[in-house]
Protein backbone atom coordinates (compact mmCIF):
# COMPACT_ATOMS: atom_id res chain seq x y z
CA UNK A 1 72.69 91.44 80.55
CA UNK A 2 76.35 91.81 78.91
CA UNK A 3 77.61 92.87 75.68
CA UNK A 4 79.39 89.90 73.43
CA UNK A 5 83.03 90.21 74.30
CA UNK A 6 83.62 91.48 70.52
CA UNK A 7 81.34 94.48 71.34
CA UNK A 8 82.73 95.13 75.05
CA UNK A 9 85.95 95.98 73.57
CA UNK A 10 85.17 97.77 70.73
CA UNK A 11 82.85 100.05 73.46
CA UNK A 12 86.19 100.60 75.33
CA UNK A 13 88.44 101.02 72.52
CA UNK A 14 85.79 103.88 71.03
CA UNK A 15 85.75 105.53 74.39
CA UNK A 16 89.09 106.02 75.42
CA UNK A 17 90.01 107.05 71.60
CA UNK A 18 87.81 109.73 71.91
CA UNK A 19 88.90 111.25 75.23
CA UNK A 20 92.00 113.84 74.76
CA UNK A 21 95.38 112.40 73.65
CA UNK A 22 98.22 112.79 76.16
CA UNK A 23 101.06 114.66 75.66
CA UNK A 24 104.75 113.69 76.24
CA UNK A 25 105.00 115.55 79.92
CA UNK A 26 101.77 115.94 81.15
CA UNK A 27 100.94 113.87 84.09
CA UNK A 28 97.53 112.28 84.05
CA UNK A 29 95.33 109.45 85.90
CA UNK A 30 94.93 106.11 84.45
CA UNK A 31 91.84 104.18 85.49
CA UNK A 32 93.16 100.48 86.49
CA UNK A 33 89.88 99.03 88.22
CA UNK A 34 86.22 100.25 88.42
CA UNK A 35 84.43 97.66 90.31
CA UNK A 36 83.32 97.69 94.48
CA UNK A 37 86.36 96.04 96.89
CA UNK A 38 85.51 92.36 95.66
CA UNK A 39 85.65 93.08 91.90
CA UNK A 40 82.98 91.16 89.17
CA UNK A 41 81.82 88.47 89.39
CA UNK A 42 81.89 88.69 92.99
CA UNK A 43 83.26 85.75 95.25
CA UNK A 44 79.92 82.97 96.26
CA UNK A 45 77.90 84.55 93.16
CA UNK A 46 76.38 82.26 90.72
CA UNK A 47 73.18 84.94 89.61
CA UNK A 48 72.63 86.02 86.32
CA UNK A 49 74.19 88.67 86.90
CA UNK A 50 77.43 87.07 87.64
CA UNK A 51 77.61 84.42 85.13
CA UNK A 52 78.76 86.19 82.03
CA UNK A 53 82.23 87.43 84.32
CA UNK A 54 82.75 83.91 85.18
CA UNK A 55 82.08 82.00 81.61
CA UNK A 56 84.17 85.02 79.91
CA UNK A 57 87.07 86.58 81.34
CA UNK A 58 86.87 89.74 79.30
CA UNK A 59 84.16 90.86 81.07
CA UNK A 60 85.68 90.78 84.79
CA UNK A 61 86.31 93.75 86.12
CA UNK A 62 88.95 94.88 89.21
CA UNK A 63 88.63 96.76 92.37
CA UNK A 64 88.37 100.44 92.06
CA UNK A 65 91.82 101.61 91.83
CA UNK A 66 94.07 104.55 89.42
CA UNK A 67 97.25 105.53 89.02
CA UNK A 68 98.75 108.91 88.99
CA UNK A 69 101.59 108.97 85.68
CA UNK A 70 103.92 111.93 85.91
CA UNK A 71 106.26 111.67 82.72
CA UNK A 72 108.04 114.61 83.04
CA UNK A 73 109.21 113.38 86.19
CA UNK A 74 109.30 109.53 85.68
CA UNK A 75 107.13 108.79 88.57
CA UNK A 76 103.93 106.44 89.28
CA UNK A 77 101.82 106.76 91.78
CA UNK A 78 98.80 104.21 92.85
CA UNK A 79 95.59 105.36 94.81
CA UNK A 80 94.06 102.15 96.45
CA UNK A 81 96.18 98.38 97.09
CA UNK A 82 93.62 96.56 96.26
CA UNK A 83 93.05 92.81 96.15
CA UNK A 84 93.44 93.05 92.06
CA UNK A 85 97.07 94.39 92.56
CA UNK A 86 98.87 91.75 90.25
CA UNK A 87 96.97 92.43 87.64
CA UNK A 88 96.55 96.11 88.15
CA UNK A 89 100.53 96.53 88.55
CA UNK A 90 101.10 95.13 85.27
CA UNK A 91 98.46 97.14 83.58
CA UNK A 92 100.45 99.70 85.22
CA UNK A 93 103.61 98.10 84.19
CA UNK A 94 102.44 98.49 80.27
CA UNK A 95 101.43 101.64 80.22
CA UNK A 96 104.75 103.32 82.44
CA UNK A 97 107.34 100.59 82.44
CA UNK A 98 109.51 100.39 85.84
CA UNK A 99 113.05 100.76 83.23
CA UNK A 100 111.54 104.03 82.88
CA UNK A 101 109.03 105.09 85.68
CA UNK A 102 109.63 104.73 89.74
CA UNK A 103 106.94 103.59 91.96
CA UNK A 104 107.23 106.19 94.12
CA UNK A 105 104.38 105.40 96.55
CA UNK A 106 100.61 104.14 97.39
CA UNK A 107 97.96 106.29 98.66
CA UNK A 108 95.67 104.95 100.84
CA UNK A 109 91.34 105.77 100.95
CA UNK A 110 90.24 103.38 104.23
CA UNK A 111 90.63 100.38 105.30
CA UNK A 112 87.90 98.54 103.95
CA UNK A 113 88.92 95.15 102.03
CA UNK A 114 89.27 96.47 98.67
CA UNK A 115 91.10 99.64 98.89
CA UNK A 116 94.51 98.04 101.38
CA UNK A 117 94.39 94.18 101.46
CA UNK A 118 96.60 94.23 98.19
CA UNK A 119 99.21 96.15 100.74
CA UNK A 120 99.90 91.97 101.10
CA UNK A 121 101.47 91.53 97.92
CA UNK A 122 104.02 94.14 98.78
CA UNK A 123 105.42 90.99 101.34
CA UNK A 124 108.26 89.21 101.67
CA UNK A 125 105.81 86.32 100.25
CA UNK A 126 105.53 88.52 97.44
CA UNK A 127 107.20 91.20 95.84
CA UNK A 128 109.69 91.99 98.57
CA UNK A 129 108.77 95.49 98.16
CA UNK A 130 111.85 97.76 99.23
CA UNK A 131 110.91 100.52 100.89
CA UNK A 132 107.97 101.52 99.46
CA UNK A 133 106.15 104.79 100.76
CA UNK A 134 102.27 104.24 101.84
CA UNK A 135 100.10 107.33 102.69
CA UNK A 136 98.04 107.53 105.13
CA UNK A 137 95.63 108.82 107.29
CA UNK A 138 96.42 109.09 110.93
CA UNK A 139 94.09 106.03 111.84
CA UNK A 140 94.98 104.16 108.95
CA UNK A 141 98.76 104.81 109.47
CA UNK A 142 97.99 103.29 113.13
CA UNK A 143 95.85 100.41 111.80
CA UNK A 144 98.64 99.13 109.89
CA UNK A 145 101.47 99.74 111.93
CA UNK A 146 99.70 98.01 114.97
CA UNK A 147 97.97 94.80 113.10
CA UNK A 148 99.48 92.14 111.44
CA UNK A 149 99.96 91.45 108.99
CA UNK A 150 100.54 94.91 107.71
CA UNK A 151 102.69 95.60 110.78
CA UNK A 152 105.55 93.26 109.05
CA UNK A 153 105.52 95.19 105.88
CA UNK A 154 106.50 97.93 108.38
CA UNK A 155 108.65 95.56 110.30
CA UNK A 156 110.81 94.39 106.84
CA UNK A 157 110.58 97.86 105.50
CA UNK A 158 108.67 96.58 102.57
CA UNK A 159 106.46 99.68 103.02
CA UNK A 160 107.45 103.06 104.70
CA UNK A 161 104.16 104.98 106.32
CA UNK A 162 103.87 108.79 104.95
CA UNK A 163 101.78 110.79 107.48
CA UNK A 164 98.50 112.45 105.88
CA UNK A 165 96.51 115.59 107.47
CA UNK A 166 93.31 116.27 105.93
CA UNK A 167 93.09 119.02 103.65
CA UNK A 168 96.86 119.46 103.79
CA UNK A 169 98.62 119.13 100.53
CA UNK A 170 101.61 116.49 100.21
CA UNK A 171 103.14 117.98 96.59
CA UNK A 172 104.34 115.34 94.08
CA UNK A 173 106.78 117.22 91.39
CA UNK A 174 104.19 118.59 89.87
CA UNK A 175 101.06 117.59 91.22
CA UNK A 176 99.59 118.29 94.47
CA UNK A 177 97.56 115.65 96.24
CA UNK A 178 95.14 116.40 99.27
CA UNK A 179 93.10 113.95 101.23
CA UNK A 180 89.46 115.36 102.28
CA UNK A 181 87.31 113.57 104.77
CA UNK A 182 84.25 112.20 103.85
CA UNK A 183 81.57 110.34 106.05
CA UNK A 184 81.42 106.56 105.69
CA UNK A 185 81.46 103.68 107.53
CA UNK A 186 84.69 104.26 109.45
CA UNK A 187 85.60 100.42 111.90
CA UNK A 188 89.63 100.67 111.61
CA UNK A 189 90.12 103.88 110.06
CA UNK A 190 88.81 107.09 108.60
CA UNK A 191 87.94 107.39 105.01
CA UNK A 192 89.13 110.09 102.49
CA UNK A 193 88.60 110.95 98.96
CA UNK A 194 91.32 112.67 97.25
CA UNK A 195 92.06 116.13 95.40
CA UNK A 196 94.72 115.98 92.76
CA UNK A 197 95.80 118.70 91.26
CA UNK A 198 98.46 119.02 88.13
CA UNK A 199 99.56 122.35 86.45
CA UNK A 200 96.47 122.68 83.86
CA UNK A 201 93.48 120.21 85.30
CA UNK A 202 92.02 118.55 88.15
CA UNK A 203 90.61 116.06 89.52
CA UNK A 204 88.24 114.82 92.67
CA UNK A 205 88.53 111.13 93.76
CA UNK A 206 85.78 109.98 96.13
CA UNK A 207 85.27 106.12 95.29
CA UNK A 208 83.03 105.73 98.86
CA UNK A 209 81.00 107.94 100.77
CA UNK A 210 78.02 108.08 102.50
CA UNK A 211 74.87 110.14 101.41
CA UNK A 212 76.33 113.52 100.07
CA UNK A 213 73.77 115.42 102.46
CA UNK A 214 76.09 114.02 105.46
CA UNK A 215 79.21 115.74 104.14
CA UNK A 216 80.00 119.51 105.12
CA UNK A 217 81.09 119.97 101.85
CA UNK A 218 78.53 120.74 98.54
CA UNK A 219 79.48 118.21 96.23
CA UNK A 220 77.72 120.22 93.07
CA UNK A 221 79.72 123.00 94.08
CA UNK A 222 82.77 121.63 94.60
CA UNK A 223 82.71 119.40 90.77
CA UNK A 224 82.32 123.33 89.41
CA UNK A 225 85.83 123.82 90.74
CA UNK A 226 87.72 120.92 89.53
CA UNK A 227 88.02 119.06 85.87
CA UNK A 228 86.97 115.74 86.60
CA UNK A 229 84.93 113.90 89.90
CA UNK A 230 85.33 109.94 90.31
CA UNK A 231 82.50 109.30 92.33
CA UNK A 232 80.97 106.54 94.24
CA UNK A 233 78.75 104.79 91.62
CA UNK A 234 78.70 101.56 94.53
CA UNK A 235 74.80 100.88 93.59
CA UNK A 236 72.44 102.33 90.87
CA UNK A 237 69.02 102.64 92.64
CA UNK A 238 66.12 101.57 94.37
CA UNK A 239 65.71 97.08 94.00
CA UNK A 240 69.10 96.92 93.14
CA UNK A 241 69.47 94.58 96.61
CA UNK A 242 66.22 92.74 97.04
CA UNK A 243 64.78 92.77 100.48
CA UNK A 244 66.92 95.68 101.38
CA UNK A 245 65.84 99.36 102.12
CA UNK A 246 68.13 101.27 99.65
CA UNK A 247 67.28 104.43 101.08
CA UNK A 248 69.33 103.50 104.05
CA UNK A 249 72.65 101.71 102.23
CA UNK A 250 75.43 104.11 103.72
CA UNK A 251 76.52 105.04 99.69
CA UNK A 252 74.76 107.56 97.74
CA UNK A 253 72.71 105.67 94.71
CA UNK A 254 73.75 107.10 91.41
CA UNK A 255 70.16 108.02 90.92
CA UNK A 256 70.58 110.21 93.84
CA UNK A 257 73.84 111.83 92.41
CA UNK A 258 72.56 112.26 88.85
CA UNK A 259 69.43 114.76 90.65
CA UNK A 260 71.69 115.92 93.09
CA UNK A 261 74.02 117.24 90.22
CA UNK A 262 70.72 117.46 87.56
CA UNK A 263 71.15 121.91 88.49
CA UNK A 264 74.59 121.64 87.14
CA UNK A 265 75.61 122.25 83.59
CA UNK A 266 75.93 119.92 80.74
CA UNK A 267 80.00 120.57 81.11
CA UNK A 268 79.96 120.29 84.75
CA UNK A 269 78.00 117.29 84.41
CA UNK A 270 79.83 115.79 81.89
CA UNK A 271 83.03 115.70 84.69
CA UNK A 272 81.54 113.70 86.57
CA UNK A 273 82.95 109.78 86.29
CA UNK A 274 80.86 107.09 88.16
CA UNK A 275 83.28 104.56 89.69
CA UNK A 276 83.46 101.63 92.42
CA UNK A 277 80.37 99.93 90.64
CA UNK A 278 78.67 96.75 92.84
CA UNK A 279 78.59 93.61 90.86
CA UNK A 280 74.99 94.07 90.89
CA UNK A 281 75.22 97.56 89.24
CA UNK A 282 73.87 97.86 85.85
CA UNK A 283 76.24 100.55 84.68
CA UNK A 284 79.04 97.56 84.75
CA UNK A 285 77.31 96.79 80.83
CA UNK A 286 77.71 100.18 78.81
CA UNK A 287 74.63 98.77 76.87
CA UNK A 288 72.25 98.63 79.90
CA UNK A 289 69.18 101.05 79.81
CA UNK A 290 70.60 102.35 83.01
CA UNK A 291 74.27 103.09 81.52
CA UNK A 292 72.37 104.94 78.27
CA UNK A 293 70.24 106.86 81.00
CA UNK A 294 73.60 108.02 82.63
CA UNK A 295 75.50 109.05 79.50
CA UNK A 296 71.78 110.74 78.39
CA UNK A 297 71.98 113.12 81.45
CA UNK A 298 75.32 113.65 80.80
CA UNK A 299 77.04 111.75 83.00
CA UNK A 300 80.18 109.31 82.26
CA UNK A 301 80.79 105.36 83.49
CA UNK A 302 84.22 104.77 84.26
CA UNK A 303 86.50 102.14 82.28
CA UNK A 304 89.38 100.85 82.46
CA UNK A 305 92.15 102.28 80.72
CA UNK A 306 90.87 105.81 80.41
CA UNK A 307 93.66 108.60 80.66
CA UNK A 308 92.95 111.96 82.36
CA UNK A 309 95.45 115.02 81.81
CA UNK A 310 96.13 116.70 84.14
């Protein structure tokens, strides 16, 4: 199913080459993880599928996360803690050192595994983060503050909570940053995507959702209004879990984005980067029919390591 290691990384190397070169000042988004909350290979899984991520390392992939880079103003910013944070903090770490860039804070989707537990690492077991601002969502904010073992990175100050609203702007220098509320399966908290907007681009950040049709908001219309849309790529299509009705999985398949967004044009289209892939998701191998069928409409499959100006 995978590429040889050898070809993996030339793929990657090729593809981020050939997106636009940063400048000195411009903030952009750097892509840190791609996969759903439990990464690939997943945990328990010994399938086909699974095996190349185990038997080479190369090919593993982290938990859907991406950092916000502002030069200009020598700040980081990370959406998602998830349970890849070591690594992802020093992938971080080598592309805006700390001698030169601030963590300045952590914002927060829901509270589903992949997208907070990595809040842990942030502990006095840890890190011994000082201080560091979390945003959140009004349930999430009260999820964390009220549970342990979040509550102690309140407690120590190892984290500071930073009240969201939705679709009220929190502005960063100079990039804005809005949560929107999207449906999805919602236990401890609500979920939101995110709108981030610099001076010259932007950019839409919805790593889960349920079916587009249950959100108020057109999501063809709304990727004509931005630069880029990181969108819940969870599962492919129909078979992808045996035995399971994939109509009825609370994500939209990327099959169903593709000819929700098929109206759109070939520049609109080609915004659109599929993220948060399921270890069972074909599009993880950029030499899968399924990842050729997705570039062949148009459409682009997250990496890591990508840069997006903003």
């Amino acid at each position: 199913m995978f590429l040889t290691r050898a070809l993996f990384i030339f793929y990657v190397i090729v593809l981020v080459i050939a997106l636009p070169a940063k400048a000195n000042d411009e903030p952009y988004l750097y892509v840190l993880g791609v996969a759903q909350d439990a990464g690939y290979p997943q945990a328990g899984c010994y399938q086909a599928h699974c095996m190349p991520g185990w038997e080479d390392p190369s090919l593993r992939r982290g938990a859907t996360s991406i950092a916000l880079i502002d030069p200009a103003a020598k700040t980081k910013y990370l959406f998602e803690a998830t349970p890849n944070l070591p690594e992802q903090l020093y992938a971080l770490e080598k592309e805006a050192p700390s001698e030169q860039y601030e963590l300045e804070g952590i914002f927060l989707t829901h509270a589903h595994m992949g997208h907070y537990a990595g809040l842990m690492f942030l502990g006095h077991e840890a890190m011994g983060g000082k201080d560091i601002p979390v945003y959140a969502m009004p349930r999430m904010h009260s999820y964390l503050r009220s549970n342990g073992p979040w509550s102690q990175l309140v407690e120590f100050n190892n984290i500071v909570l930073q009240p969201l609203a939705d679709n009220k702007a929190v502005t960063l220098a100079s990039v804005s940053v809005t949560p929107l509320l999207v449906p999805h399966r919602d236990e401890f908290s609500e979920t939101v995507g995110y709108l981030i907007k610099g001076a010259n681009k932007s950019a839409l950040f919805i790593p889960d959702i349920n079916k587009w049709s249950v959100w108020e908001t057109e999501i063809a219309q709304i990727i004509q209004t931005v630069d880029y849309a990181l969108l819940d790529a969870t599962f492919y299509g129909d078979g992808e879990l045996p035995g399971r009705d994939m109509s009825k999985v609370p994500h939209p398949l990327v099959t169903e984005t593709m000819q929700a967004l098929s109206g759109l044009s070939v520049e609109d289209r080609n915004k659109v980067w599929f993220i948060h892939m399921n270890h069972t998701n074909p599009l993880l191998n950029p030499d899968s029919e399924e990842a050729n069928t997705v570039r062949a409409n148009g459409f682009n499959i997250a990496v890591e390591g990508i840069r997006l100006p903003l």
